[in-house]
N, C-alpha and C. Protein backbone atom coordinates (compact mmCIF):
# COMPACT_ATOMS: atom_id res chain seq x y z
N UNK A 1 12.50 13.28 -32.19
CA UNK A 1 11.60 14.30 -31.69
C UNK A 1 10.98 13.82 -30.38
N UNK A 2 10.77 14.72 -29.62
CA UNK A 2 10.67 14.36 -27.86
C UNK A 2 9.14 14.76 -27.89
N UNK A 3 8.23 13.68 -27.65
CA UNK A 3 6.75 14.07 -27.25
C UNK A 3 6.11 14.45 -25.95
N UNK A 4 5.79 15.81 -25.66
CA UNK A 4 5.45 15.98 -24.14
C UNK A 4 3.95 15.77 -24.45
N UNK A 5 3.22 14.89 -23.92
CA UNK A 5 1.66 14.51 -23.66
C UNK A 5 0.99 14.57 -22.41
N UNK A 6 0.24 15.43 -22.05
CA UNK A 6 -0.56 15.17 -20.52
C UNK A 6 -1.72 15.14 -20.89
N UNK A 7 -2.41 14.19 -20.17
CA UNK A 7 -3.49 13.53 -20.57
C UNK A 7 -3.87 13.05 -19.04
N UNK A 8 -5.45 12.87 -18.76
CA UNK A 8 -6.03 12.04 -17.69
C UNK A 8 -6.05 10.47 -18.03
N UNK A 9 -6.45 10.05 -17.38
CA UNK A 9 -6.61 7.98 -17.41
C UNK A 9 -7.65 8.09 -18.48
N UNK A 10 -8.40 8.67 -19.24
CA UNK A 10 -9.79 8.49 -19.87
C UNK A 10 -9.33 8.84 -20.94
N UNK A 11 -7.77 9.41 -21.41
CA UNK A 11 -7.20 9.81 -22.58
C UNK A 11 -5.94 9.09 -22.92
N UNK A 12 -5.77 7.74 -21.94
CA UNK A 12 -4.49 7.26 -22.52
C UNK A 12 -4.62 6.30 -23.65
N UNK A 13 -5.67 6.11 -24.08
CA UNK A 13 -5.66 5.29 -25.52
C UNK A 13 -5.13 6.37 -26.60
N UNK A 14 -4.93 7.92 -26.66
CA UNK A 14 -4.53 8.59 -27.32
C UNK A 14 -3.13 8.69 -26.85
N UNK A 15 -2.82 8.66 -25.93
CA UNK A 15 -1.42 8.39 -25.30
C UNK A 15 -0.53 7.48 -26.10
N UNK A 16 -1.26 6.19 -26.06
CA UNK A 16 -0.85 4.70 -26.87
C UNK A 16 -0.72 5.25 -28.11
N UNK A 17 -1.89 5.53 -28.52
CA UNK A 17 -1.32 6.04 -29.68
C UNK A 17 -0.64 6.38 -30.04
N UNK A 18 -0.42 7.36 -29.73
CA UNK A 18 0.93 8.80 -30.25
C UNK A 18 2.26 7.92 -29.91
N UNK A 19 2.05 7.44 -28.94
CA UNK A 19 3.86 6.13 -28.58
C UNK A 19 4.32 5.43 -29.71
N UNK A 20 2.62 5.08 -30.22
CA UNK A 20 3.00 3.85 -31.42
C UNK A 20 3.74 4.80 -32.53
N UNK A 21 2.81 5.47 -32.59
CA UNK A 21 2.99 6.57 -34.04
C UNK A 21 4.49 6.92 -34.08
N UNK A 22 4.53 7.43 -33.31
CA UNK A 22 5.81 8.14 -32.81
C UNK A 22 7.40 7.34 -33.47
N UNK A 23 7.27 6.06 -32.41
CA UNK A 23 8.13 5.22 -32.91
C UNK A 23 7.64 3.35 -33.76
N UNK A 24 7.20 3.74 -35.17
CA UNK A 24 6.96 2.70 -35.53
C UNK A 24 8.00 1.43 -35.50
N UNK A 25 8.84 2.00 -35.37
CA UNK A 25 10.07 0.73 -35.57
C UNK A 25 10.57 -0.07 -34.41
N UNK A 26 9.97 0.80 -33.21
CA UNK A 26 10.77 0.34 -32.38
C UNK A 26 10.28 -0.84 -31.69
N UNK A 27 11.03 -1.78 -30.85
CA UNK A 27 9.78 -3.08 -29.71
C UNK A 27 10.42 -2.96 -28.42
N UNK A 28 11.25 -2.10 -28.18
CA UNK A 28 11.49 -2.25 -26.66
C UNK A 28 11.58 -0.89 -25.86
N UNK A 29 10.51 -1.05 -25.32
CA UNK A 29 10.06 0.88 -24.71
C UNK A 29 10.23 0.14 -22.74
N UNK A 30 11.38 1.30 -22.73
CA UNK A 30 11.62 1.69 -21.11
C UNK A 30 10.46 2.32 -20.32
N UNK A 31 10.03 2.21 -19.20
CA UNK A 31 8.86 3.18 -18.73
C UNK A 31 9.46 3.32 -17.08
N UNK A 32 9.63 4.43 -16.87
CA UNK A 32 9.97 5.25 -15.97
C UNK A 32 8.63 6.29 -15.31
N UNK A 33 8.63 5.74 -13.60
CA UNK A 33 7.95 6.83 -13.36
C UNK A 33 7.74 6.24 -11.80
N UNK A 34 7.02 7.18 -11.02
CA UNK A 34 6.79 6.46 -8.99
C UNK A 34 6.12 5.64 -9.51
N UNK A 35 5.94 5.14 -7.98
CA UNK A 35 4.61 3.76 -7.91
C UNK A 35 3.98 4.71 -8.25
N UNK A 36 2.39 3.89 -8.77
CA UNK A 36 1.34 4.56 -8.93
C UNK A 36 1.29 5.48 -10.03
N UNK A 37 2.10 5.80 -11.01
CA UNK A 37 1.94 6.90 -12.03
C UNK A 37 1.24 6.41 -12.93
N UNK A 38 1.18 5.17 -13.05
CA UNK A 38 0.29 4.50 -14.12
C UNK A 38 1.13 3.75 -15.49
N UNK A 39 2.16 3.23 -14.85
CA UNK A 39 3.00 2.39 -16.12
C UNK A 39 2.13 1.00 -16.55
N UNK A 40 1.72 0.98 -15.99
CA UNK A 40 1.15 -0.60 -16.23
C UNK A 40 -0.06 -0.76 -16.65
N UNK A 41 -0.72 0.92 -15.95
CA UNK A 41 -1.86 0.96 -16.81
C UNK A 41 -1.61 1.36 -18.43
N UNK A 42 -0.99 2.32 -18.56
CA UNK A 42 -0.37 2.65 -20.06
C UNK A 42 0.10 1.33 -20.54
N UNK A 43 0.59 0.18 -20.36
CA UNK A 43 1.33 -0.77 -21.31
C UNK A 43 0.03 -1.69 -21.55
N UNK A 44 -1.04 -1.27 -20.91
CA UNK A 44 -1.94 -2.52 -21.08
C UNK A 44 -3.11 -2.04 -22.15
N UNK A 45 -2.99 -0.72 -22.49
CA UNK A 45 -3.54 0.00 -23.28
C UNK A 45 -2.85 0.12 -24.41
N UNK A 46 -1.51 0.20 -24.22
CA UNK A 46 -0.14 -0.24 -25.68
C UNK A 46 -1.16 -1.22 -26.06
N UNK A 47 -0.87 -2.53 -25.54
CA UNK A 47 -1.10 -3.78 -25.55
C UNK A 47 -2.44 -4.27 -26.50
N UNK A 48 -3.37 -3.34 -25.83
CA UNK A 48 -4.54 -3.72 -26.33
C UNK A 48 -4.67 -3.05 -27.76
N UNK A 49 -3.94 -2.33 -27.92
CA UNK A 49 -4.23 -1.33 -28.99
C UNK A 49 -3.31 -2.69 -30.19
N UNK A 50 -2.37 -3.14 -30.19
CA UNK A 50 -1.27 -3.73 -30.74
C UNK A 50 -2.16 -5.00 -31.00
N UNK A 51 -3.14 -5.43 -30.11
CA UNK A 51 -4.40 -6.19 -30.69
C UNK A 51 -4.38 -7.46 -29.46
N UNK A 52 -3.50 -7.35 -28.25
CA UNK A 52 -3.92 -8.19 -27.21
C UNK A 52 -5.30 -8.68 -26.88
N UNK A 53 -5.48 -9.56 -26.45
CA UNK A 53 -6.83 -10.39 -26.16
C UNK A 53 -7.17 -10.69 -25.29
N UNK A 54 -5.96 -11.19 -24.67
CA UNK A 54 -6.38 -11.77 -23.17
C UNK A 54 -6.18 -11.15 -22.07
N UNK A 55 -6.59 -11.12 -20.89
CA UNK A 55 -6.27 -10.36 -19.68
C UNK A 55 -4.80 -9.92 -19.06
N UNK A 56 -4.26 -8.85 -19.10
CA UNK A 56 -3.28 -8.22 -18.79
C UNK A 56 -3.35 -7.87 -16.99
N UNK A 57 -2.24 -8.49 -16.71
CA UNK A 57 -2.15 -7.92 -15.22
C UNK A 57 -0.98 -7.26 -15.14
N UNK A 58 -0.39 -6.75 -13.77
CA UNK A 58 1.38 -6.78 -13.72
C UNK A 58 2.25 -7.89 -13.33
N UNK A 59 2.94 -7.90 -14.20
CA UNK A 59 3.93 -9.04 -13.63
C UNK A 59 4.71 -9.29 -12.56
N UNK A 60 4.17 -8.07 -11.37
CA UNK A 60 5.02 -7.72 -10.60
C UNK A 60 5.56 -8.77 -9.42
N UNK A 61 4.96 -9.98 -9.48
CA UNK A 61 5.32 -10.87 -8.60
C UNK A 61 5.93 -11.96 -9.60
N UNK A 62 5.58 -12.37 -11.20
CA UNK A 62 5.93 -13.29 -12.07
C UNK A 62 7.29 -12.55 -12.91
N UNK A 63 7.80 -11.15 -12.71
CA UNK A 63 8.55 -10.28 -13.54
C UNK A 63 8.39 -10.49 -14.87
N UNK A 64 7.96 -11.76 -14.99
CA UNK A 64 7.18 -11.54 -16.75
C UNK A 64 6.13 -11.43 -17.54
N UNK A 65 5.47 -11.44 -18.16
CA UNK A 65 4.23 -11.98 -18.32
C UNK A 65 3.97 -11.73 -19.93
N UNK A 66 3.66 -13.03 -20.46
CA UNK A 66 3.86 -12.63 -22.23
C UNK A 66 2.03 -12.67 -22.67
N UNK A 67 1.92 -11.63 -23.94
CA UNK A 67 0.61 -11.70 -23.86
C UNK A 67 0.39 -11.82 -25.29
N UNK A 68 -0.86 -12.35 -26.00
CA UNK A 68 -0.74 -12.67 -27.21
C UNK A 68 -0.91 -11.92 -28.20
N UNK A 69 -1.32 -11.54 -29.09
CA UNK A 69 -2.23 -10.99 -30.23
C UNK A 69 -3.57 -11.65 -30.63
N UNK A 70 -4.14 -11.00 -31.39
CA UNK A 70 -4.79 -11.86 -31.99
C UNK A 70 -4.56 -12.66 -33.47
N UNK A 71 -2.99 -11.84 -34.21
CA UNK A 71 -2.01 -12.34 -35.02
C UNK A 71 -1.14 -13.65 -34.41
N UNK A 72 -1.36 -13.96 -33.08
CA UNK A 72 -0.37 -14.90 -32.32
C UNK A 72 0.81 -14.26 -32.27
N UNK A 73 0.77 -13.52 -32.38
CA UNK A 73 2.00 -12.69 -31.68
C UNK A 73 2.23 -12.17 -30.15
N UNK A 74 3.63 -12.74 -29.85
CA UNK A 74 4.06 -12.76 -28.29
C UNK A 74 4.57 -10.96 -28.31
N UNK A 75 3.87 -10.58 -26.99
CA UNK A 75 4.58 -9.17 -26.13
C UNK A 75 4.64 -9.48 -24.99
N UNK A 76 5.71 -9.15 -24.80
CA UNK A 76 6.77 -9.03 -23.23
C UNK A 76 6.36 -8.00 -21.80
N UNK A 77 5.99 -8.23 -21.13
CA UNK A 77 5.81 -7.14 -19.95
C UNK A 77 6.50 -7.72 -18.95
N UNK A 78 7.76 -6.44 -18.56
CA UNK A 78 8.55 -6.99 -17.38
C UNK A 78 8.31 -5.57 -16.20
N UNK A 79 8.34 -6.46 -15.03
CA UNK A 79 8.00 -5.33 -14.17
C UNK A 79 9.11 -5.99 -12.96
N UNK A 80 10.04 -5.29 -13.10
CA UNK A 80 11.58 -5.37 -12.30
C UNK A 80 11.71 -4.52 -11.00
N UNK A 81 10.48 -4.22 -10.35
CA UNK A 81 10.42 -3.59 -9.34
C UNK A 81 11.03 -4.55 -7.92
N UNK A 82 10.64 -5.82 -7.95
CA UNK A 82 11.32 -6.61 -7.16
C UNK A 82 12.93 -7.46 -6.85
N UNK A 83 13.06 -6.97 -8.35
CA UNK A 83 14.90 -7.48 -8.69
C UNK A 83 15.74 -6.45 -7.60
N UNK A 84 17.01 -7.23 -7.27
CA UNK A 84 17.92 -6.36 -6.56
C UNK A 84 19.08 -6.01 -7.65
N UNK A 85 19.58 -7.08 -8.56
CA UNK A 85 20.68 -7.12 -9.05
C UNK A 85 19.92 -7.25 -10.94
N UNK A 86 20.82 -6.58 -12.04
CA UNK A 86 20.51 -7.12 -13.43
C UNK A 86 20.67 -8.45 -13.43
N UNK A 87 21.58 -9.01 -12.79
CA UNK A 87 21.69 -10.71 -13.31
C UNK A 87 20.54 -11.29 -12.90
N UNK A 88 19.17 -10.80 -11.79
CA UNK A 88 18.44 -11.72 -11.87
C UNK A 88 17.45 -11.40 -13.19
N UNK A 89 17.65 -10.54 -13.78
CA UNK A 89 16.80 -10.69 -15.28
C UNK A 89 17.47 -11.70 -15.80
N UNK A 90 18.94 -11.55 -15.63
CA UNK A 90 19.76 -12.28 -16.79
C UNK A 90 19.55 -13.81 -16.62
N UNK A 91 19.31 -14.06 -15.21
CA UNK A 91 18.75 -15.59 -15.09
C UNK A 91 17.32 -16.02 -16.06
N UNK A 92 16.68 -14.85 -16.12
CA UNK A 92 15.22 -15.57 -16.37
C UNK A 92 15.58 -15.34 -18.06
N UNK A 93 16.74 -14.76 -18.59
CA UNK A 93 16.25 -15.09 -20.23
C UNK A 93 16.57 -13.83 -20.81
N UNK A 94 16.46 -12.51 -19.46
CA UNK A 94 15.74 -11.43 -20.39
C UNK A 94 16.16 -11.19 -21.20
N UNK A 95 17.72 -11.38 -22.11
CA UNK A 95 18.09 -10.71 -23.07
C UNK A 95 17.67 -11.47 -24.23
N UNK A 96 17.25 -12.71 -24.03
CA UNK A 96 16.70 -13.84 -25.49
C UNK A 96 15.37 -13.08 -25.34
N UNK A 97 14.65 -12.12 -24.63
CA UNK A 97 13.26 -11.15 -25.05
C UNK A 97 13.85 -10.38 -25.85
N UNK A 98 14.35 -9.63 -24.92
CA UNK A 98 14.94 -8.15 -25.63
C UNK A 98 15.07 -8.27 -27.49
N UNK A 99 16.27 -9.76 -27.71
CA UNK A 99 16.46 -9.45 -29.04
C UNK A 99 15.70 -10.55 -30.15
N UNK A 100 14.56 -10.60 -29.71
CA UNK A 100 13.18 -11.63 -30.00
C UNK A 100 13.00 -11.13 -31.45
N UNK A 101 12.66 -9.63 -31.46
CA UNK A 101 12.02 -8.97 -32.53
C UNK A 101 10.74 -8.61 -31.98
N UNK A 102 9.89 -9.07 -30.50
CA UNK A 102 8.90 -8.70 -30.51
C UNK A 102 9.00 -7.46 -29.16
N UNK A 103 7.61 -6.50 -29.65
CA UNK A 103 7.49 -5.86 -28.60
C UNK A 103 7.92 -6.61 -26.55
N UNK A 104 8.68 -5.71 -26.17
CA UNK A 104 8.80 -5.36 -24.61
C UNK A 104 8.66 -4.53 -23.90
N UNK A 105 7.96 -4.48 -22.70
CA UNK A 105 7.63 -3.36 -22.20
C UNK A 105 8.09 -3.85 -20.92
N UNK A 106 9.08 -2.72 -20.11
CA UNK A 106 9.98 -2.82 -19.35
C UNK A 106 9.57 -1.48 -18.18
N UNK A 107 9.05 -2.02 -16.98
CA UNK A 107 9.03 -1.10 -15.94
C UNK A 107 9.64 -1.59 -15.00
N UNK A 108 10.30 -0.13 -14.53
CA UNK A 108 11.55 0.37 -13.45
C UNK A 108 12.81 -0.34 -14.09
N UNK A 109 12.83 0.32 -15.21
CA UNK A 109 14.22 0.03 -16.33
C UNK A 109 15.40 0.38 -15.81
N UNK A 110 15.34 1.35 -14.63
CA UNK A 110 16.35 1.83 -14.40
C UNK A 110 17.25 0.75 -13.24
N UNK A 111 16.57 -0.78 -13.75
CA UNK A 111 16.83 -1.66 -12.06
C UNK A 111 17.94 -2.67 -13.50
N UNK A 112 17.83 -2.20 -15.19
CA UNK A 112 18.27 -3.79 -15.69
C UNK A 112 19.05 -2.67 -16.93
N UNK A 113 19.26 -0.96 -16.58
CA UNK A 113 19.79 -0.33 -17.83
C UNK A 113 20.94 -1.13 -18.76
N UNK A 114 21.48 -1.44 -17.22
CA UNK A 114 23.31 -1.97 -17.73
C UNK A 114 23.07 -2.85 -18.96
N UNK A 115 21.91 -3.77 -19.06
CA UNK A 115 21.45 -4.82 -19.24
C UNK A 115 21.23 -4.54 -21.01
N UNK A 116 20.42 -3.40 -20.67
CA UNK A 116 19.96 -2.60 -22.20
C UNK A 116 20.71 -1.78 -23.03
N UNK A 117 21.91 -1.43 -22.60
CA UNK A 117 23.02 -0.67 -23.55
C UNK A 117 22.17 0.55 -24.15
N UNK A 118 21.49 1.18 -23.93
CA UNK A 118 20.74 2.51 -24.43
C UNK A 118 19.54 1.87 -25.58
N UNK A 119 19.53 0.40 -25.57
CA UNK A 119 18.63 -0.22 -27.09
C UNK A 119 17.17 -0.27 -26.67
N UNK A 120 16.91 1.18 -25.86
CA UNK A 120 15.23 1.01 -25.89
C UNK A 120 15.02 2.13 -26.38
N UNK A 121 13.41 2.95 -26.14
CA UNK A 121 12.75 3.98 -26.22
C UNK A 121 12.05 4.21 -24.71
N UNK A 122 12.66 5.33 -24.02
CA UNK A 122 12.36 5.48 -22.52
C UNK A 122 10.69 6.45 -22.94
N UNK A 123 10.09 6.35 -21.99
CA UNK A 123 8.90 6.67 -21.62
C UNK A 123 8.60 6.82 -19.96
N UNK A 124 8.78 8.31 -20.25
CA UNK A 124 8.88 8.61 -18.68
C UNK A 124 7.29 9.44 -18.81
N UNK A 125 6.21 8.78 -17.10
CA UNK A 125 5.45 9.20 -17.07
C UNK A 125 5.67 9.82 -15.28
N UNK A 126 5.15 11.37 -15.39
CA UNK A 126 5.23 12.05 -14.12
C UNK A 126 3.92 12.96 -13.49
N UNK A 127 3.34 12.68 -12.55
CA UNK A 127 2.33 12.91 -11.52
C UNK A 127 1.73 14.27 -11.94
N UNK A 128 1.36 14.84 -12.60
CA UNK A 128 1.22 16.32 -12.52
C UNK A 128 -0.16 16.78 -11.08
N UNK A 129 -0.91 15.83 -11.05
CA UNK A 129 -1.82 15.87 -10.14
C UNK A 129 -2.54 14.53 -9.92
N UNK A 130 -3.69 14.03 -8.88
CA UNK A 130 -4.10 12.75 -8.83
C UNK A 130 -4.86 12.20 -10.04
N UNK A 131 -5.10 13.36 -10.94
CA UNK A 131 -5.90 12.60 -12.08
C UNK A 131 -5.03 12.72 -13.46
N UNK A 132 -4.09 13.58 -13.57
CA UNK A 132 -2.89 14.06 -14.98
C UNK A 132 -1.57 13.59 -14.27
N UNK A 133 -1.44 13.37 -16.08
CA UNK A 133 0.14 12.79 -15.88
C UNK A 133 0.39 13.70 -16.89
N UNK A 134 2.01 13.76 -17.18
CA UNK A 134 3.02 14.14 -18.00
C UNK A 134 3.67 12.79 -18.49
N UNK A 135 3.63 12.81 -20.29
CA UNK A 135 4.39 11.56 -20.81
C UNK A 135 5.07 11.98 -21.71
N UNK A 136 6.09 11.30 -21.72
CA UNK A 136 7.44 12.01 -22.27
C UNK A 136 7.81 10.72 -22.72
N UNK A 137 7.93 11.07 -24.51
CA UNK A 137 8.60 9.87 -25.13
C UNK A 137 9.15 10.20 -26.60
């Protein structure tokens, strides 16, 4: 079942929500959308909700960045906006994440698909205006 959600920035903890709800089973969610739509803000709100603790940034200069629980449990945030080719994920590991068992959260998926064989849950978020988005998952 396909969830259409639009919501402002002051409603994406209900956003998170409904992602989780949605797909309990799953740990590796695609996120699609321009600069600026707010992927990173949405994964850090996943994140926190899933029971993260410590400070969440983007990984966008480290392409990784693992964050804890307060179960000690590791989550994945990759932000592949700077890769040219899949093999430079494939250098850093990414597929020993992917099939970890733990949550990953993967922005500009569309730079490492080949990589993912269809084994995520895409989450496409789109601009409806400067304060609403459209989320589709």
């Amino acid at each position: 079942m396909i969830h259409n959600v639009i919501a402002t920035e002051s409603e994406l903890s209900e956003v998170a929500r409904k992602l989780l709800e949605a797909h309990p089973q799953e740990r590796v969610f695609g996120f699609f959308g321009e600069m600026g739509t707010g992927k990173t803000t949405l994964i850090k709100e996943i994140c926190r909700q899933l029971g993260v603790t410590d400070g969440m940034t983007s990984p966008t200069f480290a392409i990784v960045n693992e964050y804890w629980t307060a179960d000690g449990e590791p989550l994945y945030h990759f932000d592949f906006y700077r890769i040219d080719d899949p093999d430079d994920a494939t250098r850093i590991g990414f597929q020993d994440y992917l099939y970890s068992g733990n949550y990953c959260f993967i922005e500009w998926t569309e730079k490492v698909e080949s990589l993912l064989r269809g084994e995520y849950t895409p989450v496409t978020i789109e601009r409806i205006d400067d304060h609403t988005r459209r989320f589709t998952f």
